[in-house]
C-alpha atoms as a PDB file:
ATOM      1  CA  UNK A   1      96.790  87.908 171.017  1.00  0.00           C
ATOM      2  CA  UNK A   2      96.083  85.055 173.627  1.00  0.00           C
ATOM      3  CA  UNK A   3      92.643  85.138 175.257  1.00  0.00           C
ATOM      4  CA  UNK A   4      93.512  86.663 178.609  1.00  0.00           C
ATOM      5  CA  UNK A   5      94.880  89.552 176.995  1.00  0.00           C
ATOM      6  CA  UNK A   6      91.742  89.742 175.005  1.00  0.00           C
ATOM      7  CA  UNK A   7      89.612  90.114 177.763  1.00  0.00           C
ATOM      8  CA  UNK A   8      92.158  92.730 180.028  1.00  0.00           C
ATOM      9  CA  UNK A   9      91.855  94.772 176.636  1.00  0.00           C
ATOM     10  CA  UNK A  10      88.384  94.223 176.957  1.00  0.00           C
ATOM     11  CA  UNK A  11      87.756  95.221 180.742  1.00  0.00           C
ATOM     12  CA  UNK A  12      89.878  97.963 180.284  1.00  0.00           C
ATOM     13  CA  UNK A  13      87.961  99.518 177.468  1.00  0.00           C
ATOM     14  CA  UNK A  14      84.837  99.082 179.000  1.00  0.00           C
ATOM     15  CA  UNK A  15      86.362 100.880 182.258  1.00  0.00           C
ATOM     16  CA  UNK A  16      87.771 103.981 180.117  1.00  0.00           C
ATOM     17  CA  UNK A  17      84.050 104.351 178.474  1.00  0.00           C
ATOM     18  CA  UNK A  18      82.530 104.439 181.917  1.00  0.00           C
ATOM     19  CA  UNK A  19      84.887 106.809 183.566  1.00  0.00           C
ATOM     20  CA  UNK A  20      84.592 108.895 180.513  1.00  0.00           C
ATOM     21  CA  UNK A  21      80.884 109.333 179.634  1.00  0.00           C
ATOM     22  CA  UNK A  22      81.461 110.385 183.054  1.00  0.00           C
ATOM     23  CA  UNK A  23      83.975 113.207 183.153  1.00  0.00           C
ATOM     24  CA  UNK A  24      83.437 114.063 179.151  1.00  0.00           C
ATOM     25  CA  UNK A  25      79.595 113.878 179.241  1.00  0.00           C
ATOM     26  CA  UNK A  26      79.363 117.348 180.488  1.00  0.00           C
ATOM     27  CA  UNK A  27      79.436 118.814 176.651  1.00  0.00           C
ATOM     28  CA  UNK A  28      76.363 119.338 175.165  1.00  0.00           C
ATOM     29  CA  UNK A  29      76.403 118.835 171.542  1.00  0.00           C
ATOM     30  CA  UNK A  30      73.741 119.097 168.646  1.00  0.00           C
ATOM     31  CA  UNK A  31      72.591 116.373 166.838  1.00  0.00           C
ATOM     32  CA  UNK A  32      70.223 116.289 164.046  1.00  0.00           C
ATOM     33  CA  UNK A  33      68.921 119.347 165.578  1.00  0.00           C
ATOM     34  CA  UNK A  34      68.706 117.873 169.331  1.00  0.00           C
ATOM     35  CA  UNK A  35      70.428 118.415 172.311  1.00  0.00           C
ATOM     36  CA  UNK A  36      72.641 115.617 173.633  1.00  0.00           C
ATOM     37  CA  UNK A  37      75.712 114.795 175.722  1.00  0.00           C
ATOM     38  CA  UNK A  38      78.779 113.631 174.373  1.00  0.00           C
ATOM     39  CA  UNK A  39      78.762 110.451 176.601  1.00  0.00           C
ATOM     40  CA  UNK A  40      75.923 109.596 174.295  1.00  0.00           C
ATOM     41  CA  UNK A  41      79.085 108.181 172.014  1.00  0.00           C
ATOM     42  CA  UNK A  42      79.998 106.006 174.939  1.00  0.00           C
ATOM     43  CA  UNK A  43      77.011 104.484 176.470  1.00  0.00           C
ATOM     44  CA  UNK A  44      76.625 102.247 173.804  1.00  0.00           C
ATOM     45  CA  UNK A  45      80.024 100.636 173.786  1.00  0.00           C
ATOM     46  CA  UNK A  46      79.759  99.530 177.418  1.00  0.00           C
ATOM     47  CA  UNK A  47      76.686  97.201 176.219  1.00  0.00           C
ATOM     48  CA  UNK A  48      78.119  96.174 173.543  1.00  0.00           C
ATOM     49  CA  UNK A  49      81.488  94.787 175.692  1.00  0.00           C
ATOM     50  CA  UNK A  50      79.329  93.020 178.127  1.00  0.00           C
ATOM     51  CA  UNK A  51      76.812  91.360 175.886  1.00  0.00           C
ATOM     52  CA  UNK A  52      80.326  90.217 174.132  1.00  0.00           C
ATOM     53  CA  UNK A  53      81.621  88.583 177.299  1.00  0.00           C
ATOM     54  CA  UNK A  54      78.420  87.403 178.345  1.00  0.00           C
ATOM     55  CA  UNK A  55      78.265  85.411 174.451  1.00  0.00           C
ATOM     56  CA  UNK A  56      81.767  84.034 175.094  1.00  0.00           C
ATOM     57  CA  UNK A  57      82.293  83.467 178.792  1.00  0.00           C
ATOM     58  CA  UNK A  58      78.907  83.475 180.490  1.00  0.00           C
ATOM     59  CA  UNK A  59      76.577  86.119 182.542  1.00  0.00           C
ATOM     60  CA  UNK A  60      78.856  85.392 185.693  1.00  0.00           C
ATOM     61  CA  UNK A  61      82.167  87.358 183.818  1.00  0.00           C
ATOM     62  CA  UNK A  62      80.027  90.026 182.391  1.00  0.00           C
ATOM     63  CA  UNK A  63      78.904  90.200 186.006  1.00  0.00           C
ATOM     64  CA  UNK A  64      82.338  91.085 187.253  1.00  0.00           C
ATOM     65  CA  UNK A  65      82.861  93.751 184.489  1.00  0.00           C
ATOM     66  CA  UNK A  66      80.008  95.446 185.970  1.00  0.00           C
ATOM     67  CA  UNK A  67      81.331  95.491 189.307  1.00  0.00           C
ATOM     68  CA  UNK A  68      85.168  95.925 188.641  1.00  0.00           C
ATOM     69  CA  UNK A  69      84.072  99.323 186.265  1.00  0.00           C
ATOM     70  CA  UNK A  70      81.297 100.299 189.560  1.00  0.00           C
ATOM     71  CA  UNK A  71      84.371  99.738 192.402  1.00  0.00           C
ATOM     72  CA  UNK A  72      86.804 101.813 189.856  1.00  0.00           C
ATOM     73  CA  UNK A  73      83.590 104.663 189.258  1.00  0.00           C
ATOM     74  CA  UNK A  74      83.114 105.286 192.702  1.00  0.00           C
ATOM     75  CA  UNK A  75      87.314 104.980 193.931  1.00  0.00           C
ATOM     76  CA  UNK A  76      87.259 108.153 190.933  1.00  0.00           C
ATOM     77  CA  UNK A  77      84.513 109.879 192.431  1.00  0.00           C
ATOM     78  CA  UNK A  78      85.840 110.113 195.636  1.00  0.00           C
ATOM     79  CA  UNK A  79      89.236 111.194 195.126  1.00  0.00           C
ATOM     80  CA  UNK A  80      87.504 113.937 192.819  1.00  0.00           C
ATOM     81  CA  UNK A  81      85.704 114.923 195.837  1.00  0.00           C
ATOM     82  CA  UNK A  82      88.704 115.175 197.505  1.00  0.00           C
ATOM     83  CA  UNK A  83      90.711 116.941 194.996  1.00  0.00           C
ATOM     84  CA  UNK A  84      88.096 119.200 194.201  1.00  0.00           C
ATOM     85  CA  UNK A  85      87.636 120.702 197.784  1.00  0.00           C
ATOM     86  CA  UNK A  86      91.611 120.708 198.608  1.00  0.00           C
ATOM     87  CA  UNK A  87      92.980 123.720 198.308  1.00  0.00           C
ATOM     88  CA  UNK A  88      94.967 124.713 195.717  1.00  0.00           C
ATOM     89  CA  UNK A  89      98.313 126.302 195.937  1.00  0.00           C
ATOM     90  CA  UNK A  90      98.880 129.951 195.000  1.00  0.00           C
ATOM     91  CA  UNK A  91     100.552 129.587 191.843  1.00  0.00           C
ATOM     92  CA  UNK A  92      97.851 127.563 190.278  1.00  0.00           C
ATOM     93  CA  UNK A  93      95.748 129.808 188.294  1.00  0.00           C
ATOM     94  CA  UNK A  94      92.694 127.693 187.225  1.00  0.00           C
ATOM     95  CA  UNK A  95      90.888 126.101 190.489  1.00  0.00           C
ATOM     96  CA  UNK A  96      87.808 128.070 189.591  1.00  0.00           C
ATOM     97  CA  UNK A  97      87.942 126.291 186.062  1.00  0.00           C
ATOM     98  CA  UNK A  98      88.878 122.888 187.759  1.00  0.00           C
ATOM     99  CA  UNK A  99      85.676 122.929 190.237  1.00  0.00           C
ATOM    100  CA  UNK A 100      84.051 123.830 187.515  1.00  0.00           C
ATOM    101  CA  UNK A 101      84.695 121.021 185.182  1.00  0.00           C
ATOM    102  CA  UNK A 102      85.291 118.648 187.981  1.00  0.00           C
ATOM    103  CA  UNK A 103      83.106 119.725 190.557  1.00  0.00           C
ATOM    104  CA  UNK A 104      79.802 117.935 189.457  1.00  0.00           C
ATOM    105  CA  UNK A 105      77.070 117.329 192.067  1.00  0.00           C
ATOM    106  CA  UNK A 106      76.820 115.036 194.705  1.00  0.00           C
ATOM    107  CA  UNK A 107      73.525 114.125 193.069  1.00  0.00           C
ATOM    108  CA  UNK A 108      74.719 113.872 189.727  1.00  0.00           C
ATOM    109  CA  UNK A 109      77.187 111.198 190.651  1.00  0.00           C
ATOM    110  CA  UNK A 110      74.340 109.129 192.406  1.00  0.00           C
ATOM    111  CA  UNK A 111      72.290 109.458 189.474  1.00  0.00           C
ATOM    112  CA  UNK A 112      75.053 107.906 187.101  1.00  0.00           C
ATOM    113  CA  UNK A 113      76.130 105.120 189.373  1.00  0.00           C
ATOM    114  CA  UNK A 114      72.691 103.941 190.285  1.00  0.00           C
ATOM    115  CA  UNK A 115      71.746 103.966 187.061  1.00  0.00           C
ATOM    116  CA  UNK A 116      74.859 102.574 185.876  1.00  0.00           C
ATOM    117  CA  UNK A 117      74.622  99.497 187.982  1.00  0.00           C
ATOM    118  CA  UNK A 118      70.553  99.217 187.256  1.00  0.00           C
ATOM    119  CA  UNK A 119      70.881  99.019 184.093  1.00  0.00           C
ATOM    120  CA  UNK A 120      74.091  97.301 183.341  1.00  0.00           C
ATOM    121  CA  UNK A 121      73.360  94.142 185.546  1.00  0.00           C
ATOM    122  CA  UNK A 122      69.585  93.948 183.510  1.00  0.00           C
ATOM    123  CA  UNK A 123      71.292  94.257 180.500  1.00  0.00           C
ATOM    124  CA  UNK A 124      73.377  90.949 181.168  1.00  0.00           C
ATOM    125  CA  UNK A 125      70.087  89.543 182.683  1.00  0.00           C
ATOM    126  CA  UNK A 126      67.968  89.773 180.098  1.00  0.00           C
ATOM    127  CA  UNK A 127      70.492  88.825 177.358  1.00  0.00           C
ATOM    128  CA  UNK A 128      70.540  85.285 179.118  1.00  0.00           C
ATOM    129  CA  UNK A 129      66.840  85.214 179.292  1.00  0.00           C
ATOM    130  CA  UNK A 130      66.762  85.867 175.354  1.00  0.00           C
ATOM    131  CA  UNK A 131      69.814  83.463 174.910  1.00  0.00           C
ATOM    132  CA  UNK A 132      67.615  80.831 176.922  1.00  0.00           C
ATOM    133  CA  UNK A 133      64.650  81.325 175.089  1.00  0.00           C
ATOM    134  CA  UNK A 134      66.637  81.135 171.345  1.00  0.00           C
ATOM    135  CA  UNK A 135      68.692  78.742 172.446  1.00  0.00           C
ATOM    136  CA  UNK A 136      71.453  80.369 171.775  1.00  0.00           C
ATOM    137  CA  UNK A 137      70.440  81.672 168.522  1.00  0.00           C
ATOM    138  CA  UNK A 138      69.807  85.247 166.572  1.00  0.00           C
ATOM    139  CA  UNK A 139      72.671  87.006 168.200  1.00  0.00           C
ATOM    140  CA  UNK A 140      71.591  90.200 167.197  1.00  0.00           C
ATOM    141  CA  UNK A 141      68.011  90.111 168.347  1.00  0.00           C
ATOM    142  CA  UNK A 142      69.607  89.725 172.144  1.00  0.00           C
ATOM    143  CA  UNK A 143      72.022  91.789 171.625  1.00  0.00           C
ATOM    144  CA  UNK A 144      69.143  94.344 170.483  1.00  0.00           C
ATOM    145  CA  UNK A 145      66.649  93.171 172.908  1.00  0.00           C
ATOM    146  CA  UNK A 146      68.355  93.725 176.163  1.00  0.00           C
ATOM    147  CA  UNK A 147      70.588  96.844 175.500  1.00  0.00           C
ATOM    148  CA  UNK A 148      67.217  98.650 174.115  1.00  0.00           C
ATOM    149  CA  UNK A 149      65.523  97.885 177.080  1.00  0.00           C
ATOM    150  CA  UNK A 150      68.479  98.814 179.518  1.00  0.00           C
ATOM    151  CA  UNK A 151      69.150 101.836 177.622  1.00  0.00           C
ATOM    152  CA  UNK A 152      65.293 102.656 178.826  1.00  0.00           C
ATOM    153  CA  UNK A 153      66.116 102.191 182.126  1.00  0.00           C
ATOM    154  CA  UNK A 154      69.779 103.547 182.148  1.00  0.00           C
ATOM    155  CA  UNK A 155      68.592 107.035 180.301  1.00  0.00           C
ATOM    156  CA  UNK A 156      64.949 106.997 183.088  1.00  0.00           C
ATOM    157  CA  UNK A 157      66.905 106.266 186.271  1.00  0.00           C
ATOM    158  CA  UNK A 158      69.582 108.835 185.764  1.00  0.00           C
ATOM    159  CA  UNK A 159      67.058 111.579 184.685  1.00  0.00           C
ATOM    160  CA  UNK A 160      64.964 111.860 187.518  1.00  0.00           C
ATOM    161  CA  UNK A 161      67.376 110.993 189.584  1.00  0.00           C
ATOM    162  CA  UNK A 162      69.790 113.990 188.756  1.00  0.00           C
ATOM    163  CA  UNK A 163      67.186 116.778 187.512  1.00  0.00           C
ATOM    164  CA  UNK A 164      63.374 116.116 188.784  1.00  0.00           C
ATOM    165  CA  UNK A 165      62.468 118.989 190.478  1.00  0.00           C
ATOM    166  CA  UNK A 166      65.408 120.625 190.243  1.00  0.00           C
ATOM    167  CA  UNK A 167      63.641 123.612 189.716  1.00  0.00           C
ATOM    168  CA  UNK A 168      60.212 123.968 189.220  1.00  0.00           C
ATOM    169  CA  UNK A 169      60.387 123.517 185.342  1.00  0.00           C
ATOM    170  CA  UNK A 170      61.816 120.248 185.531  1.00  0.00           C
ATOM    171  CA  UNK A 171      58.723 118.319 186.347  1.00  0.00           C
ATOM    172  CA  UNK A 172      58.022 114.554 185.171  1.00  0.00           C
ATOM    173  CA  UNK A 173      56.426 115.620 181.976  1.00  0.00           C
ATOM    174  CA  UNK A 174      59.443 117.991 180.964  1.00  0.00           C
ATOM    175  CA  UNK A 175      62.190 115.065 181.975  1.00  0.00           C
ATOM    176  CA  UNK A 176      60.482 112.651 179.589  1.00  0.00           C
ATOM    177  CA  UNK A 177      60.746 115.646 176.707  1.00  0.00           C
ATOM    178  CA  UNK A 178      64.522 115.526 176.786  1.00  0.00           C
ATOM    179  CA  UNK A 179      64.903 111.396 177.635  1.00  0.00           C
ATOM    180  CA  UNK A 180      62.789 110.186 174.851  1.00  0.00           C
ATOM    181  CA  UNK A 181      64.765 112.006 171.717  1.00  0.00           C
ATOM    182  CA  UNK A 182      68.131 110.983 173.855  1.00  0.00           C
ATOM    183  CA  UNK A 183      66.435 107.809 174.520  1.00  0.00           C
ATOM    184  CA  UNK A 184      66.148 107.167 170.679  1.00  0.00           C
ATOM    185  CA  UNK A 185      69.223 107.977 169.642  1.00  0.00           C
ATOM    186  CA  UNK A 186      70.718 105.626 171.942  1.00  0.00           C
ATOM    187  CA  UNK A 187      68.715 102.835 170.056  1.00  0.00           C
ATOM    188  CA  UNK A 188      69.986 104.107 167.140  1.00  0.00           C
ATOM    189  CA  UNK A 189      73.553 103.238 168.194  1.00  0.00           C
ATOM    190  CA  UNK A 190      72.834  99.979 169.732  1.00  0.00           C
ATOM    191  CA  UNK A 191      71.272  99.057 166.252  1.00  0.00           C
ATOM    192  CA  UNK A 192      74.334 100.151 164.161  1.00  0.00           C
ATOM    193  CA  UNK A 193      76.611  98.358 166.799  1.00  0.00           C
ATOM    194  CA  UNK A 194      74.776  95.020 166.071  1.00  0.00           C
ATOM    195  CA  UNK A 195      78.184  93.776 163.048  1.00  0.00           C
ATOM    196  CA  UNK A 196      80.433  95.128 165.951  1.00  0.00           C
ATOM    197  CA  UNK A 197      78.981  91.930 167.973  1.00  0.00           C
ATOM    198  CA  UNK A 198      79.311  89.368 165.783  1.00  0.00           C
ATOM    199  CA  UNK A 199      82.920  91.165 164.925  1.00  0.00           C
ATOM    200  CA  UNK A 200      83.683  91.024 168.518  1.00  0.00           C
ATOM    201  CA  UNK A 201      82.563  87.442 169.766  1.00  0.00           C
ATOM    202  CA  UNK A 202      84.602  85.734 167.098  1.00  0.00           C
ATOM    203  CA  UNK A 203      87.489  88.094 167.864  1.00  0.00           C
ATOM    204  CA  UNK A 204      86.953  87.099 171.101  1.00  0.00           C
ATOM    205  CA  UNK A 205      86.729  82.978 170.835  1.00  0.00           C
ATOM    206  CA  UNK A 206      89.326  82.752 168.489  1.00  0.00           C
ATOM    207  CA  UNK A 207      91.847  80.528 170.334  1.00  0.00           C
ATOM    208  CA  UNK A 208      89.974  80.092 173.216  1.00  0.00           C
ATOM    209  CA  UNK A 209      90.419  76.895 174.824  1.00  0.00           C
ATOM    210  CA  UNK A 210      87.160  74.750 175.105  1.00  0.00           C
END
């Protein structure tokens, strides 16, 4: 597989996981006893692609991931918008179930995108500020370093964002109840994706011409 098709296959990937922690998130699952959304699966691969890109090709690449999957998020949203509010011929049966699934808040889909783009372009930030300071070395402690962090601010950002006082229950103490666990198990997955990295950069710079 020659390099360019590497990194389409790439960019690609990371726009599918964006677009669908964002239309699949809505299930709520258990795990280990906790409440969590299924996008929780997801999250974790779209740090994992750009800290990849970033190793092999440099922050200003991962960059334009990160922009290319934001322009594609919000061209989605809209025509959701739009499709959600047209309406629907006679013969289709399901519109209520459609709005339903697809109908998510105005204020939902700010929350994800501005925490989307927060915490994406930090995460390629601060894995050149660890790369500077190694020198390049210990792959997995930037790798580690930065997506912990951004996962912080990705999992903060969206949750007061989309649910502070949404009612009266859902105060700043109660929001940090259900980040932290989520929070945690989100380190959890950037910790077991740390092989995937070093899997992934050589993947990635085999055959690429110096």
């Amino acid at each position: 597989m020659q390099n360019q098709t590497k990194i389409f296959f790439l960019l690609g990937l990371f726009v599918g996981m964006i677009i669908g922690m964002n239309f699949l998130g809505g299930k709520i699952v258990s795990l280990f006893g906790v409440s969590v959304s299924v996008g929780i699966f997801m999250v974790p691969i779209t740090f994992l692609i750009t800290d990849i890109i970033a190793e092999v090709y440099g922050k200003k690449m991962a960059q334009q991931f990160v922009t290319t999957g934001l322009v594609i998020l919000l061209i989605i949203f809209a025509f959701t918008s739009i499709f959600v509010i047209i309406e629907p011929h006679e013969r289709y049966a399901y519109n209520g179930e459609y709005e339903t699934i697809f109908g998510a808040s105005l204020r939902i889909m700010v929350a994800s995108i501005i925490a989307y783009i927060i915490s994406q372009y930090h995460d390629i930030w601060a894995f050149e500020f660890w790369k500077a300071k190694t020198k390049g070395r210990f792959l997995w402690l930037r790798n580690n370093f930065s997506t912990i962090v951004s996962q912080a601010i990705d999992t903060l950002i969206f949750m007061f964002i989309a649910f502070y006082h949404l009612t009266p229950k859902f105060d700043a103490l109660f929001i940090l109840e259900l980040a932290i666990p989520y929070y945690l198990f989100k380190i959890a997955f950037a910790i077991m994706d740390t092989p995937f990295i070093y899997l992934g950069v050589r993947w990635l710079k085999t055959g690429k011409k110096r």
